[in-house]
C-alpha atoms as a PDB file:
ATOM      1  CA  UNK A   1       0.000   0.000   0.000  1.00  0.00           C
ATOM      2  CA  UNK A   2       1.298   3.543  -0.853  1.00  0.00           C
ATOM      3  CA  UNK A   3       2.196   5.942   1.552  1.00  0.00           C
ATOM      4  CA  UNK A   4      -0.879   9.224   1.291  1.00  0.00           C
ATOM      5  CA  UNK A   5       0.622  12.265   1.141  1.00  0.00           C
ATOM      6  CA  UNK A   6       0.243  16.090  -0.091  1.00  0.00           C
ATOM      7  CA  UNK A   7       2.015  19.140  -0.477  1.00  0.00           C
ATOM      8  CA  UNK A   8       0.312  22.620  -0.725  1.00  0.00           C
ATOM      9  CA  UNK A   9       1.175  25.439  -3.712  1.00  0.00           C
ATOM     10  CA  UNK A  10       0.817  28.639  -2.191  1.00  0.00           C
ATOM     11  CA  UNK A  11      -0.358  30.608  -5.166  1.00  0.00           C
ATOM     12  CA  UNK A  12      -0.211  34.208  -3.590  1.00  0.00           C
ATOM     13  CA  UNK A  13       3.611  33.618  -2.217  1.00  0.00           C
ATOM     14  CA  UNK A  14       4.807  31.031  -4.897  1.00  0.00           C
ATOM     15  CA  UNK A  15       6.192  28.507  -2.247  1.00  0.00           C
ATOM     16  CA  UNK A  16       4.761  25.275  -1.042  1.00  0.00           C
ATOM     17  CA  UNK A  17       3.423  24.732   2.245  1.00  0.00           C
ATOM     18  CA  UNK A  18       3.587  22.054   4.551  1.00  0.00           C
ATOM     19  CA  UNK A  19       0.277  20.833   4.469  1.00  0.00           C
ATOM     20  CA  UNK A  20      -0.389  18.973   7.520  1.00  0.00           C
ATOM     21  CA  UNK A  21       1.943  20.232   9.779  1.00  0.00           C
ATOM     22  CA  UNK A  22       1.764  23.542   9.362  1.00  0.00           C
ATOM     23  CA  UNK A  23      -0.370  25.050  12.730  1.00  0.00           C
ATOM     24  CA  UNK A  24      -0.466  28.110  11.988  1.00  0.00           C
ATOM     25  CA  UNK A  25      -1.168  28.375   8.379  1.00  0.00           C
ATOM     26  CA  UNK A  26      -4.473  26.497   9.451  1.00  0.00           C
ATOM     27  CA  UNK A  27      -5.276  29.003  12.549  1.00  0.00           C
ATOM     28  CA  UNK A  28      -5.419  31.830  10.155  1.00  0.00           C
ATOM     29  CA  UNK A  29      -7.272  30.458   7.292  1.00  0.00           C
ATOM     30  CA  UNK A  30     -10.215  29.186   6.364  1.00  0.00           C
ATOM     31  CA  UNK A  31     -12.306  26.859   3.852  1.00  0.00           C
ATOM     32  CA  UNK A  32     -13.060  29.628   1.591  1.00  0.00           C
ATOM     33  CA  UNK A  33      -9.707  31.362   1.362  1.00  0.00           C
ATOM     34  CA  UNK A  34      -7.987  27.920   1.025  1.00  0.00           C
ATOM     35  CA  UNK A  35     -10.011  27.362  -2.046  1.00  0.00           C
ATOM     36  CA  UNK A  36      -9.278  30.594  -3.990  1.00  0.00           C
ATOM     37  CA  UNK A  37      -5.308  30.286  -3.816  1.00  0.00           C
ATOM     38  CA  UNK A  38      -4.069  27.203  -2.709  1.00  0.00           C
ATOM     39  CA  UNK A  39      -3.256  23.837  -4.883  1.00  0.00           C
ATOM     40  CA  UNK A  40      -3.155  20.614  -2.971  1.00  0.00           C
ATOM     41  CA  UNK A  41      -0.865  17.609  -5.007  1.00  0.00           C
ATOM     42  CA  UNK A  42      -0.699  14.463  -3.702  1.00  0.00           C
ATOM     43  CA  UNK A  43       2.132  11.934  -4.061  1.00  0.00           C
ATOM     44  CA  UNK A  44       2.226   9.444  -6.332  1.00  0.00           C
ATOM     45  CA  UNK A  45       3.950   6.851  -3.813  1.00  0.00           C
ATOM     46  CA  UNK A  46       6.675   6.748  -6.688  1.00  0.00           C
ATOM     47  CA  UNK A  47       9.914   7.819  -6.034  1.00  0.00           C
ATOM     48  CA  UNK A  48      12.852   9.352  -8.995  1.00  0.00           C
ATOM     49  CA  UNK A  49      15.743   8.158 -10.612  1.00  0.00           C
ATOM     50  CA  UNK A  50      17.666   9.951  -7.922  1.00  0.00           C
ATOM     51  CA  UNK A  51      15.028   8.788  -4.483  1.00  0.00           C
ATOM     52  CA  UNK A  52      12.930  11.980  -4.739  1.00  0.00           C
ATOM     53  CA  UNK A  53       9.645  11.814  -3.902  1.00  0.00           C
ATOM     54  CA  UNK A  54       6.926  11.961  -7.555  1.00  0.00           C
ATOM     55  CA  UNK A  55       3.924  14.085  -7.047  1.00  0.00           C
ATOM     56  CA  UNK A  56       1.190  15.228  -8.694  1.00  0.00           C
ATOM     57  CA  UNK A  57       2.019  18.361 -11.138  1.00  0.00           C
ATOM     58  CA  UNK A  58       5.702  17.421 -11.245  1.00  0.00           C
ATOM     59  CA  UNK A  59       7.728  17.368 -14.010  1.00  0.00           C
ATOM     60  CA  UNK A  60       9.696  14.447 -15.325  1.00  0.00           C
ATOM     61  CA  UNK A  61      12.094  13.717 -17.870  1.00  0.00           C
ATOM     62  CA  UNK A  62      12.286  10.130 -19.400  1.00  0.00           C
ATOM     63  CA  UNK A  63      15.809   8.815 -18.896  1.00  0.00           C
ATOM     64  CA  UNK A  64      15.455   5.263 -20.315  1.00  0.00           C
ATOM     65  CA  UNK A  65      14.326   5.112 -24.059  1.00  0.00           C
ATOM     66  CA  UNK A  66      12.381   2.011 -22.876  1.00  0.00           C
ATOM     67  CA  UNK A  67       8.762   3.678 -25.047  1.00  0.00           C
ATOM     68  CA  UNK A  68       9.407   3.630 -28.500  1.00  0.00           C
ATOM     69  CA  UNK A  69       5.584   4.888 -29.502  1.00  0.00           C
ATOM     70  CA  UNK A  70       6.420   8.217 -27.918  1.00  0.00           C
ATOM     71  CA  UNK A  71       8.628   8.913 -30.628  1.00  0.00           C
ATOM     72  CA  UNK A  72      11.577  11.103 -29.154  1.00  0.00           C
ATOM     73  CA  UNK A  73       9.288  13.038 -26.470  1.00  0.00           C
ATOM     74  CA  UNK A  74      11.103  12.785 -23.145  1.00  0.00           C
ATOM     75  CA  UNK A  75       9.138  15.606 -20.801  1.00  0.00           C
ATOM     76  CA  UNK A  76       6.020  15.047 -19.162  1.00  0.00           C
ATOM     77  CA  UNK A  77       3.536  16.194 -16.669  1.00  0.00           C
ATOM     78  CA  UNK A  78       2.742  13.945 -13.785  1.00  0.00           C
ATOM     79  CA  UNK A  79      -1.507  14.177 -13.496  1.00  0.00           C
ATOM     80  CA  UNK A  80      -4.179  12.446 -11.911  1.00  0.00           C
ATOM     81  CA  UNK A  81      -6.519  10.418 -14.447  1.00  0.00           C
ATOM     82  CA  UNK A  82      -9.378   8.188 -13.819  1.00  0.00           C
ATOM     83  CA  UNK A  83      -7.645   6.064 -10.995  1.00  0.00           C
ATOM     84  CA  UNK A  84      -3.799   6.078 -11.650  1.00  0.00           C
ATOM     85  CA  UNK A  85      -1.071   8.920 -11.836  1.00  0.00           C
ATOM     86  CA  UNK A  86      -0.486   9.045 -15.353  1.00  0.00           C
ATOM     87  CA  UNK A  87       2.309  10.389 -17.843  1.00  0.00           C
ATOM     88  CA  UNK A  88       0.972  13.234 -19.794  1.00  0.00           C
ATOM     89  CA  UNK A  89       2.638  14.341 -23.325  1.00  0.00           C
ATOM     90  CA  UNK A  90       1.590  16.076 -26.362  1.00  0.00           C
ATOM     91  CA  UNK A  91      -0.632  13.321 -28.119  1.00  0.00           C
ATOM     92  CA  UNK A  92      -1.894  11.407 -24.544  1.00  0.00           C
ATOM     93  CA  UNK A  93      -0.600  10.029 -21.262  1.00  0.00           C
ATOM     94  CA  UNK A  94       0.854   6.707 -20.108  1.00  0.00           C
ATOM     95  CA  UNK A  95       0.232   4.995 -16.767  1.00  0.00           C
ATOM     96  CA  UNK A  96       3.231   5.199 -14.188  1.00  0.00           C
ATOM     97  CA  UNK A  97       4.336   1.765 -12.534  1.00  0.00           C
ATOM     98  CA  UNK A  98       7.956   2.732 -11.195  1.00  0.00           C
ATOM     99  CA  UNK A  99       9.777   5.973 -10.683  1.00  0.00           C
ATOM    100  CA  UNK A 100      12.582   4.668 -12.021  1.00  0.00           C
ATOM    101  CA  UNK A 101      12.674   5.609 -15.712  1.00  0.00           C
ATOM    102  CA  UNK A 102      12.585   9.136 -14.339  1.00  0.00           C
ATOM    103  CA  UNK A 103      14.222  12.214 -13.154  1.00  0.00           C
ATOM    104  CA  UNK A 104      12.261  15.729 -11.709  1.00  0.00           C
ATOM    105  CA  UNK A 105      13.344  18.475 -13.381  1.00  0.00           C
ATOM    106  CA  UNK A 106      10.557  21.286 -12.249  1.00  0.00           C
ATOM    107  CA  UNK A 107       7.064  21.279 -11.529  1.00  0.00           C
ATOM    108  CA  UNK A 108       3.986  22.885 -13.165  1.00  0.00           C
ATOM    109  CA  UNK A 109       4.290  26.289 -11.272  1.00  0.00           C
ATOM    110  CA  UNK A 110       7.942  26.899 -11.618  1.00  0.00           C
ATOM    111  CA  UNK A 111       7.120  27.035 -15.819  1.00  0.00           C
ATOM    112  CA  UNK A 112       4.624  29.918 -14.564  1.00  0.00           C
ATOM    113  CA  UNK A 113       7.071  32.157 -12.699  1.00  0.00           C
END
């Protein structure tokens, strides 16, 4: 069984949060202002190439040319689909069984800054 865990964006200071541990932040806050600027991810009980913990909204670089029908494309978006973490690219998305084919190299909000 995977390990369930999440990590806050914090759209309005553009820095995560720790989500559960984080006293304060949840003194000061509530339901409706959560909603309006903050973006929960949850991990995909995958870890990298290099140990690091895969989550949601990551972004991953294919270091083993192990999917031939992907024709060169090497960077994808982790994202939640149906039931599974999935691979997303240009044309689809792929289901993720091991972290191991791949390395973090950003995340979905550092491409906004």
């Amino acid at each position: 069984m995977r390990e369930i865990k999440f990590r806050m964006w914090d759209s309005l200071r553009n820095v995560y949060e720790d989500f559960f541990n984080n006293y304060t932040f949840w003194e000061k806050r509530t339901l409706n202002t959560i909603q309006d600027y903050l973006i929960l991810e949850q991990y995909t009980g995958l870890k990298d190439k290099n140990g690091k913990e895969i989550y949601e909204g990551d972004i991953v670089k294919n270091i083993n040319d192990i999917f031939p029908d992907l024709k060169g494309e090497t960077i994808f978006k982790v994202i939640y689909q149906g039931c599974s973490f999935v691979s997303e690219y240009k044309t689809g998305t792929f289901f993720m069984s091991t972290g191991k084919y791949y390395e973090i190299i950003g995340d979905i909000h550092e491409e906004k800054k």
